[in-house]
Protein backbone atom coordinates (compact mmCIF):
# COMPACT_ATOMS: atom_id res chain seq x y z
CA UNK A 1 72.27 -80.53 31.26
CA UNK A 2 75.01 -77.76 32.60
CA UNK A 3 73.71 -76.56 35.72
CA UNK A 4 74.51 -72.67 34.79
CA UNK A 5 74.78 -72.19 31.36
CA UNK A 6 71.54 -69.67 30.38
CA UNK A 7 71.66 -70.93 26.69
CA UNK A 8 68.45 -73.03 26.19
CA UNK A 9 68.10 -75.12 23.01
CA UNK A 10 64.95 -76.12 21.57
CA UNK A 11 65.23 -78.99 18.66
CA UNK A 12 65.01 -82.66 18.31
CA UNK A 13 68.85 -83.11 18.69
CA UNK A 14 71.17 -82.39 21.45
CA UNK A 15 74.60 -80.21 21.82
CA UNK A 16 77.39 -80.42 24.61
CA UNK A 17 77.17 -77.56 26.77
CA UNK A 18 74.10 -75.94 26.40
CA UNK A 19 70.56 -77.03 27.92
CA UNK A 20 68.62 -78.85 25.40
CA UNK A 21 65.07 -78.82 25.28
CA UNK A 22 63.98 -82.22 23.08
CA UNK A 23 60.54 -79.88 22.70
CA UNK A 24 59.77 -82.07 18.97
CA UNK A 25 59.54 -85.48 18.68
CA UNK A 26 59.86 -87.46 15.09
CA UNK A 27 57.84 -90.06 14.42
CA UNK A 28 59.57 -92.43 11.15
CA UNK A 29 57.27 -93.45 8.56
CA UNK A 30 57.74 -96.32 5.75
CA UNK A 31 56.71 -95.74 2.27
CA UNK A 32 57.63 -97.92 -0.19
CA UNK A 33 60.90 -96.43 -2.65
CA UNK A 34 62.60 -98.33 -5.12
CA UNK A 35 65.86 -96.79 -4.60
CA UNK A 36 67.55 -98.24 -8.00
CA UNK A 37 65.07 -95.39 -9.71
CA UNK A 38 67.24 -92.96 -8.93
CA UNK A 39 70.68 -91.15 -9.66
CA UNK A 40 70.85 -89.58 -6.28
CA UNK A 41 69.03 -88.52 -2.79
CA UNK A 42 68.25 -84.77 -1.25
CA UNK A 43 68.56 -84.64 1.70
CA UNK A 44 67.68 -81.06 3.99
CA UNK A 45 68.04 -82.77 7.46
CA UNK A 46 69.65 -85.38 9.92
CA UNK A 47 66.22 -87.09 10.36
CA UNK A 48 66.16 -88.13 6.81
CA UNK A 49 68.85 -90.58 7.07
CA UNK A 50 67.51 -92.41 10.32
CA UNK A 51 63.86 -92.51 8.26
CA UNK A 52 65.66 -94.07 5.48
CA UNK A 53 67.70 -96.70 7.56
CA UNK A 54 64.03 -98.22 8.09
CA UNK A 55 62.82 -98.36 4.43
CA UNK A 56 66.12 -100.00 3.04
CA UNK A 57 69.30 -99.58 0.88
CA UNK A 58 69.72 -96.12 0.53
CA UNK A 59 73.65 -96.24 1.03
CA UNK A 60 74.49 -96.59 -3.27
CA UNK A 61 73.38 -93.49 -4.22
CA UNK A 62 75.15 -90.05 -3.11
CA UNK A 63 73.49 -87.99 -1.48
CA UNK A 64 73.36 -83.69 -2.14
CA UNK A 65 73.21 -82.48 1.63
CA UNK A 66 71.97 -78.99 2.58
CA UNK A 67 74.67 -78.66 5.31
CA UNK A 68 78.17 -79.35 6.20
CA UNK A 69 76.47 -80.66 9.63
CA UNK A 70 73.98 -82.82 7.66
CA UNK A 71 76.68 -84.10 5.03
CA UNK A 72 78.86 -85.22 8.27
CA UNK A 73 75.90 -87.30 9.63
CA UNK A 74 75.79 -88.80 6.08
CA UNK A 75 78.86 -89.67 6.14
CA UNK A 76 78.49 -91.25 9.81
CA UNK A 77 76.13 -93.34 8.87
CA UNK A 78 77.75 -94.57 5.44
CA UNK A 79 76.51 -92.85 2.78
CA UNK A 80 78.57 -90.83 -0.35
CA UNK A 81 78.17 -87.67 -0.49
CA UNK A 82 77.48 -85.98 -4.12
CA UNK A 83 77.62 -81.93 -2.95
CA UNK A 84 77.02 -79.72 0.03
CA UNK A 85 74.82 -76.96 -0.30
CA UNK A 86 75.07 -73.81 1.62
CA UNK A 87 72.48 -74.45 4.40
CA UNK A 88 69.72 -73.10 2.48
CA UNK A 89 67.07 -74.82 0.98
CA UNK A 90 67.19 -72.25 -1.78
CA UNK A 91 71.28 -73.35 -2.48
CA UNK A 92 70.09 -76.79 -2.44
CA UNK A 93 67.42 -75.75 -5.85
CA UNK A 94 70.45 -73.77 -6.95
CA UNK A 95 72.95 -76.38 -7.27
CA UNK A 96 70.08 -78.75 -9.18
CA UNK A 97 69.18 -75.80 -11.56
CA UNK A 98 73.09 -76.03 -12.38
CA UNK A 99 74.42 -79.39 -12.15
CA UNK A 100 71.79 -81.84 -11.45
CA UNK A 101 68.63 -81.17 -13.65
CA UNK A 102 69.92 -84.49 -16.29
CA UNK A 103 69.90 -86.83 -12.91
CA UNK A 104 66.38 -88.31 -11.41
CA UNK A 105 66.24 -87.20 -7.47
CA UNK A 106 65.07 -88.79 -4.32
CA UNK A 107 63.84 -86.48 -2.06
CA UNK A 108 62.69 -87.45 1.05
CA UNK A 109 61.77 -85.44 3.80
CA UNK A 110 59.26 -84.50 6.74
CA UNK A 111 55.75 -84.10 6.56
CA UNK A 112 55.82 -80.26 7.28
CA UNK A 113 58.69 -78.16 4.91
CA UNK A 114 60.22 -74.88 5.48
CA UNK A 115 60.89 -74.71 1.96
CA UNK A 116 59.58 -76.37 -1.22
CA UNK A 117 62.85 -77.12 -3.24
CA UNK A 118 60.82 -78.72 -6.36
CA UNK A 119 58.87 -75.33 -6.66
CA UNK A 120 61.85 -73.65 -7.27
CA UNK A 121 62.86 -76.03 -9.89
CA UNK A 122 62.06 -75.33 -13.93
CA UNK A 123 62.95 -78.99 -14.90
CA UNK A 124 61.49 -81.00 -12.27
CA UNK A 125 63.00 -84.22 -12.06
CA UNK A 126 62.31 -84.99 -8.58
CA UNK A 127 60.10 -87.96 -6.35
CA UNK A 128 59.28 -86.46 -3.32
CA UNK A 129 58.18 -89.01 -0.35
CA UNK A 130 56.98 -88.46 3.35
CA UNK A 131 59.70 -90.44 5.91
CA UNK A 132 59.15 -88.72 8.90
CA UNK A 133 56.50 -86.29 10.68
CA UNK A 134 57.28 -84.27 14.50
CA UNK A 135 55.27 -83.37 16.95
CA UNK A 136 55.43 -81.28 20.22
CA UNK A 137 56.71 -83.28 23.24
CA UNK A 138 54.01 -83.35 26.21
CA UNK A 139 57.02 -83.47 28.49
CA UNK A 140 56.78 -81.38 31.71
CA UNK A 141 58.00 -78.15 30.41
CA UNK A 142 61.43 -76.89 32.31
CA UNK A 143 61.67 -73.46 34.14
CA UNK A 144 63.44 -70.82 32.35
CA UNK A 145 65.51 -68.23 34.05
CA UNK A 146 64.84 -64.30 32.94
CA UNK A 147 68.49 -64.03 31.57
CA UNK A 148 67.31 -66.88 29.13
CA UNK A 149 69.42 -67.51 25.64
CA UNK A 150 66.68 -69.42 23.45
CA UNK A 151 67.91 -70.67 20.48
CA UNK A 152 65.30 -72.40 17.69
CA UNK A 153 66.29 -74.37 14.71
CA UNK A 154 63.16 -74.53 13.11
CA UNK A 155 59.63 -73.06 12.90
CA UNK A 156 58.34 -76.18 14.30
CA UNK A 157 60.64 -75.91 17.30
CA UNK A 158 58.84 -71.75 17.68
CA UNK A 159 55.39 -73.57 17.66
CA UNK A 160 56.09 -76.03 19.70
CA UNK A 161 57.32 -73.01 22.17
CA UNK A 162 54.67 -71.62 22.00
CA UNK A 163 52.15 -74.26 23.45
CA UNK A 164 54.60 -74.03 26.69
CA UNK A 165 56.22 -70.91 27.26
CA UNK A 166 55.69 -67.16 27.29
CA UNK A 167 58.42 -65.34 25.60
CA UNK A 168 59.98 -62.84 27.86
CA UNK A 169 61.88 -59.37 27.23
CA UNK A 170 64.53 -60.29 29.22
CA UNK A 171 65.29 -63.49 27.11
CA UNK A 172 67.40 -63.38 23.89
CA UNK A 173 66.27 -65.29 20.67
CA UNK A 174 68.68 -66.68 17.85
CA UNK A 175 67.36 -68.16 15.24
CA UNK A 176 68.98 -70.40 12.26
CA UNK A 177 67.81 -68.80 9.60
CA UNK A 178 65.37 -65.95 8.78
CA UNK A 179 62.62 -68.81 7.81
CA UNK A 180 62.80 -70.00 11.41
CA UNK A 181 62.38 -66.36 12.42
CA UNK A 182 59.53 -65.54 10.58
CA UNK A 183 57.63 -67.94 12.84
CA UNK A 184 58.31 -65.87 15.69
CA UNK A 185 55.07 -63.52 17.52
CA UNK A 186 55.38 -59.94 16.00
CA UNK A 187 57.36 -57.69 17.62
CA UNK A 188 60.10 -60.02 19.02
CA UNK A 189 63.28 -58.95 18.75
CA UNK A 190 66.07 -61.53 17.42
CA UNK A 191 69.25 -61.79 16.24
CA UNK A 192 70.16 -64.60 13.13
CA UNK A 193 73.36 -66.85 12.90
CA UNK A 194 76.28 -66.33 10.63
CA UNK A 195 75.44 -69.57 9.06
CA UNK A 196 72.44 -71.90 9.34
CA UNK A 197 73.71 -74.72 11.84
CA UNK A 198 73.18 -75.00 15.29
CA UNK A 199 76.85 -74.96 15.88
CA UNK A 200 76.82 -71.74 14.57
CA UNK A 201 73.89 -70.49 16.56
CA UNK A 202 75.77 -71.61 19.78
CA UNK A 203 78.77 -69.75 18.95
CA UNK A 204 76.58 -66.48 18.83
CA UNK A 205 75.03 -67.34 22.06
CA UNK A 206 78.42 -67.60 23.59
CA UNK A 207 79.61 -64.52 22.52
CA UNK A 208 76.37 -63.09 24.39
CA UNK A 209 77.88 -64.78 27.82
CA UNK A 210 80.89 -62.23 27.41
């Protein structure tokens, strides 16, 4: 953890350079998936591919990522990819409305959704499954200095917050995306990255340092 960076990161995953706060905790689940039922897998998050590692082969069929990030996971771990959406969950029903609607889906995904892709969906040619659930760490929570940068990357990461911390004037909020925002107590003032990655949401906290 750098000793005097003020940027504070709350999600499940870690960045160089900033503090993270590992304030969610995924627990993997198994359900049983034939994976030769389908033409391809959805996936909206990093998670997803860990979950999958423990139900089986998943590594034949290409996957449609929400995120340049979560497409370069994919890739780390081995799978194809089949196309990148633009961070959104709403892209991701976008590109299936166009290009995808003759193809059977795989979508699995945690228990709690910021955005239900197969509502948005006229054609719906997707099986939806439960691989992973998170839950609010019961670590010791860390002190936070006034000048605080908080970043969130979900509106689980907000709640979780919440059961900890106070949120201060003094401290500045970024959010990924306006979904993770909308979790946020009325009247807190935030500002929104130019795209939805935590990369990107570091990059605006930096610019706050100068």
């Amino acid at each position: 953890m750098p000793k005097h960076s003020p940027i504070y990161l709350f999600s499940k995953t870690s960045y160089p350079n900033v503090n993270h706060i590992p304030i969610l905790v995924p627990t993997y689940l198994q359900p049983i998936i034939d994976f030769s039922s389908y033409n391809y897998i959805i996936a909206t998050s990093k998670e997803v591919f860990t979950a999958l590692d423990k139900i089986g082969n998943w590594k034949d069929l290409p996957v449609l990522c929400i995120s340049d990030t979560t497409a370069e996971f994919c890739r780390e771990k081995g799978g194809k990819i089949l196309d990148i959406a633009d961070g959104y969950g709403k892209s991701i029903a976008s590109l299936i409305e166009k290009k995808y609607l003759n193809k059977k889906a795989l979508h699995p995904h945690a228990k709690v959704i910021a955005f239900d892709i197969e509502a948005k969906i006229t054609d719906n040619n997707i099986d939806s499954f439960i691989v992973y659930e998170t839950s609010c760490t019961k670590e010791k929570k860390v002190t936070l200095p006034e000048d605080a940068i908080c970043i969130f990357s979900s509106p689980s990461s907000i709640k979780c917050f919440l059961k900890q911390y106070e949120f201060l004037e003094s401290f500045r909020i970024i959010c990924i995306g306006e979904t993770t925002a909308s979790s946020l107590p009325k009247g807190i003032k935030y500002l929104i990255s130019q795209k939805p990655s935590i990369a990107s949401t570091i990059e605006m906290a930096n610019t706050l340092l100068k």
